[in-house]
N, C-alpha and C. Protein backbone atom coordinates (compact mmCIF):
# COMPACT_ATOMS: atom_id res chain seq x y z
N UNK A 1 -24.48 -0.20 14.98
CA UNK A 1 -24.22 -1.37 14.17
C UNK A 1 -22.76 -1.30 13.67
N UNK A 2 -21.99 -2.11 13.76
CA UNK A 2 -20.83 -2.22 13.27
C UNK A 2 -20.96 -2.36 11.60
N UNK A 3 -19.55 -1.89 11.19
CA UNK A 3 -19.25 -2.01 9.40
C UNK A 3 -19.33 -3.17 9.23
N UNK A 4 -19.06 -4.51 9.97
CA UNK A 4 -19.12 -5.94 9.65
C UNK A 4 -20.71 -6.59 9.54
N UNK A 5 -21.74 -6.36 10.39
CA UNK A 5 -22.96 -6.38 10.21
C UNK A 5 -23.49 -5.51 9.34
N UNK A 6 -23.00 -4.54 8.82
CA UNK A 6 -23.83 -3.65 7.62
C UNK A 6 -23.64 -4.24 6.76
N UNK A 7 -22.59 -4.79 6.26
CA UNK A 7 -21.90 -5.39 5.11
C UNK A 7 -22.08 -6.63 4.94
N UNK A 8 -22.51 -7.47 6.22
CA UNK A 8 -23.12 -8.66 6.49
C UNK A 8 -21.80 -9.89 5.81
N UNK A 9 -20.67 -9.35 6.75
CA UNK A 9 -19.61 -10.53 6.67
C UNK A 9 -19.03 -10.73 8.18
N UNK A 10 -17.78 -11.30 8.35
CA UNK A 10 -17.16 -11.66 9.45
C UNK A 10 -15.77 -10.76 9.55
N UNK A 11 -15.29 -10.59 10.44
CA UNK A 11 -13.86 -9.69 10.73
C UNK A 11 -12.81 -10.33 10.11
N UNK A 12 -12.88 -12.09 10.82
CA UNK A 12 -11.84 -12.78 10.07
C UNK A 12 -12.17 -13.42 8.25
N UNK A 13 -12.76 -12.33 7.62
CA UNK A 13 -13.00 -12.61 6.12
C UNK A 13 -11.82 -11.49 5.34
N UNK A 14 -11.32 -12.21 4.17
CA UNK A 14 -10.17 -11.35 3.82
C UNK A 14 -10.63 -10.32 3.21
N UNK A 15 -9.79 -9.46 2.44
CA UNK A 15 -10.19 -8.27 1.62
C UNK A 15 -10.88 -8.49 0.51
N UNK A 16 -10.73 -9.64 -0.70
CA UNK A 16 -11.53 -10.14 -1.60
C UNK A 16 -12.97 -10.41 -1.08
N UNK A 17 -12.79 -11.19 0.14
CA UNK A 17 -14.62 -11.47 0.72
C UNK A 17 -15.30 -9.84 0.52
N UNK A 18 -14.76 -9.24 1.65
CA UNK A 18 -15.57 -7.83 1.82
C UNK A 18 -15.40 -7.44 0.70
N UNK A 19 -14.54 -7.06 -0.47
CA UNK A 19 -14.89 -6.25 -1.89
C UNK A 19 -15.94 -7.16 -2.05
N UNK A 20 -16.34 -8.34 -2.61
CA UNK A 20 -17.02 -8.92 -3.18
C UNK A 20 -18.33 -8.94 -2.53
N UNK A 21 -18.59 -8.89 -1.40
CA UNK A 21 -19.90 -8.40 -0.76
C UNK A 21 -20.26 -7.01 -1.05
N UNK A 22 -19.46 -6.21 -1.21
CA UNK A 22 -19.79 -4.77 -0.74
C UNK A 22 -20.22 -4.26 -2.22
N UNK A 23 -19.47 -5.06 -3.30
CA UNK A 23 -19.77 -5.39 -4.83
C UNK A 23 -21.27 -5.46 -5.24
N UNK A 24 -21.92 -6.89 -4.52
CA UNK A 24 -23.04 -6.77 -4.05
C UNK A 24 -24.03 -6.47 -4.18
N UNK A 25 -23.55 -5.44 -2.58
CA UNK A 25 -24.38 -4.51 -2.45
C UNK A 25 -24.76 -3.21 -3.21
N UNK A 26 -23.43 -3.31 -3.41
CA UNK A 26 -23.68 -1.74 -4.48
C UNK A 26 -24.70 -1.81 -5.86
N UNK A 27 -24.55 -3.11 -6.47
CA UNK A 27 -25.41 -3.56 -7.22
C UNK A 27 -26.57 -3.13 -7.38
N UNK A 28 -26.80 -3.33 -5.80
CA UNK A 28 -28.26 -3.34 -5.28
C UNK A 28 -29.12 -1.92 -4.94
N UNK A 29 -28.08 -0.86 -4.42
CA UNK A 29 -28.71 0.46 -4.10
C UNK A 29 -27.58 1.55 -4.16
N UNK A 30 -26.53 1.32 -5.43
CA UNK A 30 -25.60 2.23 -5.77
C UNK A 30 -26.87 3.28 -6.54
N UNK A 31 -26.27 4.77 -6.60
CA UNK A 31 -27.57 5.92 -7.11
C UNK A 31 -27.30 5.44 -8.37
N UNK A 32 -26.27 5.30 -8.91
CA UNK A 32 -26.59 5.02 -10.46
C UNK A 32 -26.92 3.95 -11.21
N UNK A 33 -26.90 2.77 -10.09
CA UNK A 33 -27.48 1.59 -11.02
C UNK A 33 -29.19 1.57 -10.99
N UNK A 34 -29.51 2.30 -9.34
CA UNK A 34 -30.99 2.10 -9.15
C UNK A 34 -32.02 3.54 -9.82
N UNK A 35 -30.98 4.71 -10.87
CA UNK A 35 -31.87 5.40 -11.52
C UNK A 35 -33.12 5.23 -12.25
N UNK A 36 -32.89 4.11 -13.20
CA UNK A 36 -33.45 3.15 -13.98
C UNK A 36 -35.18 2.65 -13.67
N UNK A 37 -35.00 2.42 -11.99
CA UNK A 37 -35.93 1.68 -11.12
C UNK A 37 -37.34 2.54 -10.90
N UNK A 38 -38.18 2.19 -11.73
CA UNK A 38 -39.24 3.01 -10.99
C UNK A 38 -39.95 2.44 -9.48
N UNK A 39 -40.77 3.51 -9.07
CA UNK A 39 -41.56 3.20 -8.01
C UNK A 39 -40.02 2.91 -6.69
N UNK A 40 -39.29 3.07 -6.75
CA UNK A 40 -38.00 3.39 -5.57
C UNK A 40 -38.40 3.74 -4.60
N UNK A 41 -37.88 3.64 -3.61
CA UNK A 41 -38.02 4.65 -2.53
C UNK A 41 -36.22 5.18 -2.52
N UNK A 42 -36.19 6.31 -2.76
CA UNK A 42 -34.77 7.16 -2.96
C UNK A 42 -34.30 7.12 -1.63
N UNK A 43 -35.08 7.81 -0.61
CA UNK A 43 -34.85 8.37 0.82
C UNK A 43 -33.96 6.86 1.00
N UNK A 44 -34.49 5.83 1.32
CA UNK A 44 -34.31 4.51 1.48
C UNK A 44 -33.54 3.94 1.13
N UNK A 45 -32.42 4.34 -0.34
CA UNK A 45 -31.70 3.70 -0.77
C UNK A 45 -30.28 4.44 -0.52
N UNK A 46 -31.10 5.74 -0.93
CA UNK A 46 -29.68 7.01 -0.32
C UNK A 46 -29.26 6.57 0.99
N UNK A 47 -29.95 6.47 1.95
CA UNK A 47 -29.44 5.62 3.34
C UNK A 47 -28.88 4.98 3.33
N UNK A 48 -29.53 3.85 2.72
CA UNK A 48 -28.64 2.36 3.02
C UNK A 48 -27.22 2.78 1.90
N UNK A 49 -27.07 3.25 0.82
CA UNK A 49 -25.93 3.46 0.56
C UNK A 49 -24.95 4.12 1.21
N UNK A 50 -25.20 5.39 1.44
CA UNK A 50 -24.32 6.06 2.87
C UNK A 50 -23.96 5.03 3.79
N UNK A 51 -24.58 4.14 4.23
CA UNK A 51 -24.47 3.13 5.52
C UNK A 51 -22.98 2.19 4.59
N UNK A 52 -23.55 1.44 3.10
CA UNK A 52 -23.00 0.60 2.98
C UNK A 52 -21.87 0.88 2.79
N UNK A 53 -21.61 2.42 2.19
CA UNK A 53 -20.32 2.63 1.59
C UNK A 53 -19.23 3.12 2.62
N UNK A 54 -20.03 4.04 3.73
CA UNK A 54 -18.92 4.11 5.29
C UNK A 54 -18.76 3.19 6.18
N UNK A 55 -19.52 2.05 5.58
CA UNK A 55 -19.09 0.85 5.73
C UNK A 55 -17.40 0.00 5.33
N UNK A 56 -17.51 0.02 4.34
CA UNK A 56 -16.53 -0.64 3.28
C UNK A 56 -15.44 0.60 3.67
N UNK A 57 -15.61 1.78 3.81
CA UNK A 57 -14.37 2.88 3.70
C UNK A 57 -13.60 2.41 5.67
N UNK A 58 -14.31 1.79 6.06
CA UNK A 58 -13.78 1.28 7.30
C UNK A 58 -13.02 0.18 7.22
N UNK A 59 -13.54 -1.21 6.58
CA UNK A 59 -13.24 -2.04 7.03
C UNK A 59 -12.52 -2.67 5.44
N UNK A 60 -12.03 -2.43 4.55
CA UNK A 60 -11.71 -2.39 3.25
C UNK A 60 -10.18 -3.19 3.08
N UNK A 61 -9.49 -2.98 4.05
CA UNK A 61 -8.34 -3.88 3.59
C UNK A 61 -8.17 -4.06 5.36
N UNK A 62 -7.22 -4.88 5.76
CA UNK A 62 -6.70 -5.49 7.16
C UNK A 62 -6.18 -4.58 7.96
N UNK A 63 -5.68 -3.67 7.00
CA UNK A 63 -4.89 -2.36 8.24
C UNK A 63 -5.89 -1.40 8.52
N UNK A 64 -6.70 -1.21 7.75
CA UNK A 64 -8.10 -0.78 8.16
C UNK A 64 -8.67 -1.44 9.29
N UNK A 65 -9.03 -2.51 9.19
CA UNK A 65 -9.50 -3.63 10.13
C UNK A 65 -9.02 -3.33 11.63
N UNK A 66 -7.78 -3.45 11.24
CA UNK A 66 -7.08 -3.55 12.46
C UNK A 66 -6.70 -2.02 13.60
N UNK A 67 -6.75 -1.06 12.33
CA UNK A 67 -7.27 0.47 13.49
C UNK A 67 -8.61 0.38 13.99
N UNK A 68 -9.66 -0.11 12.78
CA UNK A 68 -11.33 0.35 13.51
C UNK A 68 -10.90 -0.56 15.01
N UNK A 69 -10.65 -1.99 15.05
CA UNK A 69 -10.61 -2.49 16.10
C UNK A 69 -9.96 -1.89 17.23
N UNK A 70 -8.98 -1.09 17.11
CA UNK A 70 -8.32 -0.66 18.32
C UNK A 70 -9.12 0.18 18.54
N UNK A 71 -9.58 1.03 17.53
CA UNK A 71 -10.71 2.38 17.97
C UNK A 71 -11.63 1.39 18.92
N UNK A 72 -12.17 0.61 18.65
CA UNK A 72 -13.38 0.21 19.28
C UNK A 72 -12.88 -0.34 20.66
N UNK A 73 -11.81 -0.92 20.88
CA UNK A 73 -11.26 -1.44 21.96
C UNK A 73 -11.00 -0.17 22.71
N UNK A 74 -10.57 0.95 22.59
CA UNK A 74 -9.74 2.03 23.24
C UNK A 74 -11.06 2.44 23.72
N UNK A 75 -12.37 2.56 22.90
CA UNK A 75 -13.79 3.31 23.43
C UNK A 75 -14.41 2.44 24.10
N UNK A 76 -14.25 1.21 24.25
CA UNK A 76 -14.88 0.42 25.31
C UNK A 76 -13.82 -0.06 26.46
N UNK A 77 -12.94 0.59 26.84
CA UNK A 77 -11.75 0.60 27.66
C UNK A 77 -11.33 -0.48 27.73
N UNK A 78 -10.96 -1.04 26.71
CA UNK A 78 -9.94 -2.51 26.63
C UNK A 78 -8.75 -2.24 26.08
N UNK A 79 -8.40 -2.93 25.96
CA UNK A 79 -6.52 -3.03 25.59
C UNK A 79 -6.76 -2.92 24.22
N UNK A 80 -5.88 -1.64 24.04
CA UNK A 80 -5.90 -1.99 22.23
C UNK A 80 -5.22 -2.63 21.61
N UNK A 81 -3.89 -3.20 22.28
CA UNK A 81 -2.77 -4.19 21.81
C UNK A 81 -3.49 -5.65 21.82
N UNK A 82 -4.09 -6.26 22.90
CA UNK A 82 -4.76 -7.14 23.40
C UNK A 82 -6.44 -7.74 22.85
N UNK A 83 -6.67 -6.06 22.46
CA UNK A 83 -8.18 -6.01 22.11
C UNK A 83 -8.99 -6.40 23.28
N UNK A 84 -8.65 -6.52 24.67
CA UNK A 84 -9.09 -6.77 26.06
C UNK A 84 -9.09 -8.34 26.03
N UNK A 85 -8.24 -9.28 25.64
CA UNK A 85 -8.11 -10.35 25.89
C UNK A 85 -6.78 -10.42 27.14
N UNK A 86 -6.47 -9.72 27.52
CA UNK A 86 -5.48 -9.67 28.51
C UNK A 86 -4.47 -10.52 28.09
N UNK A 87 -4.51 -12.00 28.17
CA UNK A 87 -3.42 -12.77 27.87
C UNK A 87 -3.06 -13.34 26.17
N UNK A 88 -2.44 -13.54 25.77
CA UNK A 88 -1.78 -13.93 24.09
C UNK A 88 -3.58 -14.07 23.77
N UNK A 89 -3.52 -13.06 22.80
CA UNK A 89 -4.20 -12.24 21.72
C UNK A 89 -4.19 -12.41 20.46
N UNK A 90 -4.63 -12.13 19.33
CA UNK A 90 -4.53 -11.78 18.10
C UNK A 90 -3.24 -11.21 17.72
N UNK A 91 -2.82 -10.13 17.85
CA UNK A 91 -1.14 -10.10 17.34
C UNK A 91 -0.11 -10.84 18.45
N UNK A 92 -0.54 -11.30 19.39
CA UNK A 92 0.56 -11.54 20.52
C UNK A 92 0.07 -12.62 20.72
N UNK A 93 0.77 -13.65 19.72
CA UNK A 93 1.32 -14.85 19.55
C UNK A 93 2.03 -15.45 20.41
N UNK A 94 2.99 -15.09 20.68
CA UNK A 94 4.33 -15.02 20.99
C UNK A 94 3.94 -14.98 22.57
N UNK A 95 3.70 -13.78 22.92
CA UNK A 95 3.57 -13.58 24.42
C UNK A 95 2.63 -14.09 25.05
N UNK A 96 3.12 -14.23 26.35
CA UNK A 96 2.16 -14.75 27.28
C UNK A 96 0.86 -13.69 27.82
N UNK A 97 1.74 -12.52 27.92
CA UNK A 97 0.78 -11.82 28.31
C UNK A 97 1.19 -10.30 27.75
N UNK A 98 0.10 -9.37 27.89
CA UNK A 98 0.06 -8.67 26.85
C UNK A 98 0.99 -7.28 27.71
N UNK A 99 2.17 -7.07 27.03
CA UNK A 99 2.74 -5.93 27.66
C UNK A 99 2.22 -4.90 27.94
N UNK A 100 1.30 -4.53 26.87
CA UNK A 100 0.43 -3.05 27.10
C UNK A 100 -0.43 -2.84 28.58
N UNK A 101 -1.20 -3.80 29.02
CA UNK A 101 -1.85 -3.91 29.49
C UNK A 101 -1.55 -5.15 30.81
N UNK A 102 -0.27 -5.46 31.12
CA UNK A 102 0.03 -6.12 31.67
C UNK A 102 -0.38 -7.60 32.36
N UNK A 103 -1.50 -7.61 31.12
CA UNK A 103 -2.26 -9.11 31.47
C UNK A 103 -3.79 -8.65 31.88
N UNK A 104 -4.06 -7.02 32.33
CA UNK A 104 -5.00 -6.77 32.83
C UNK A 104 -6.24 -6.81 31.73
N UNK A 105 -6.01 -6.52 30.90
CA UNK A 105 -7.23 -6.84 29.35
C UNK A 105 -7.71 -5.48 29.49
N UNK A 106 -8.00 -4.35 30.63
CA UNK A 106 -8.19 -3.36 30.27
C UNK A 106 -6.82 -1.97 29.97
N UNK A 107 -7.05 -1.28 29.79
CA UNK A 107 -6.66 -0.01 29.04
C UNK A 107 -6.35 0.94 30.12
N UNK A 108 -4.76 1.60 30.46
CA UNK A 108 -4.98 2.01 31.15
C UNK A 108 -5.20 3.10 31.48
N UNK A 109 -5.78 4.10 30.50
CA UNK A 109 -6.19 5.34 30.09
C UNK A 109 -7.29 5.55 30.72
């Protein structure tokens, strides 16, 4: 599952969106707000917090954003400049086609 489906937002949402979701969540199954709670299931919440919070430590501001994505592009052998769109991309505006990858969209590693 990606940090964007755990967190249950979109990639192109800014840094205020994701704090404010991840805000949330924490609400919801941070250890110290849910002490309080009887009848819990701990196992259950300890999880989903681990999940939510190496969540947010990923995807937390844009330059964040923008390494997990190359990570994920580089492990599914796509262009990490390109993100495997081969031709003008997300940072490559400008160009026609993506120097890294010479238009090919994959990676040539």
């Amino acid at each position: 599952m990606t940090p964007y489906a755990e967190l249950l937002v979109r990639p192109a949402d800014g840094d205020d969106a994701i704090r404010a979701r991840f805000h949330e969540l924490a609400r919801r199954c941070h250890p110290d707000v849910v002490l309080t709670r009887r009848g819990t299931d701990w196992r259950r919440l300890a999880a989903e917090w681990a999940r939510c919070s190496g969540a947010y430590a990923l995807v937390k501001t844009q330059a964040l954003r923008d390494a997990w994505e190359r990570r994920e592009a580089l492990v599914a052998g796509r262009c990490p400049a390109c993100r495997g769109a081969g031709v003008t991309g997300g940072a490559l505006k400008k160009a026609a086609v993506c120097a890294a990858c010479r238009g090919e969209g994959r990676s040539s590693r």
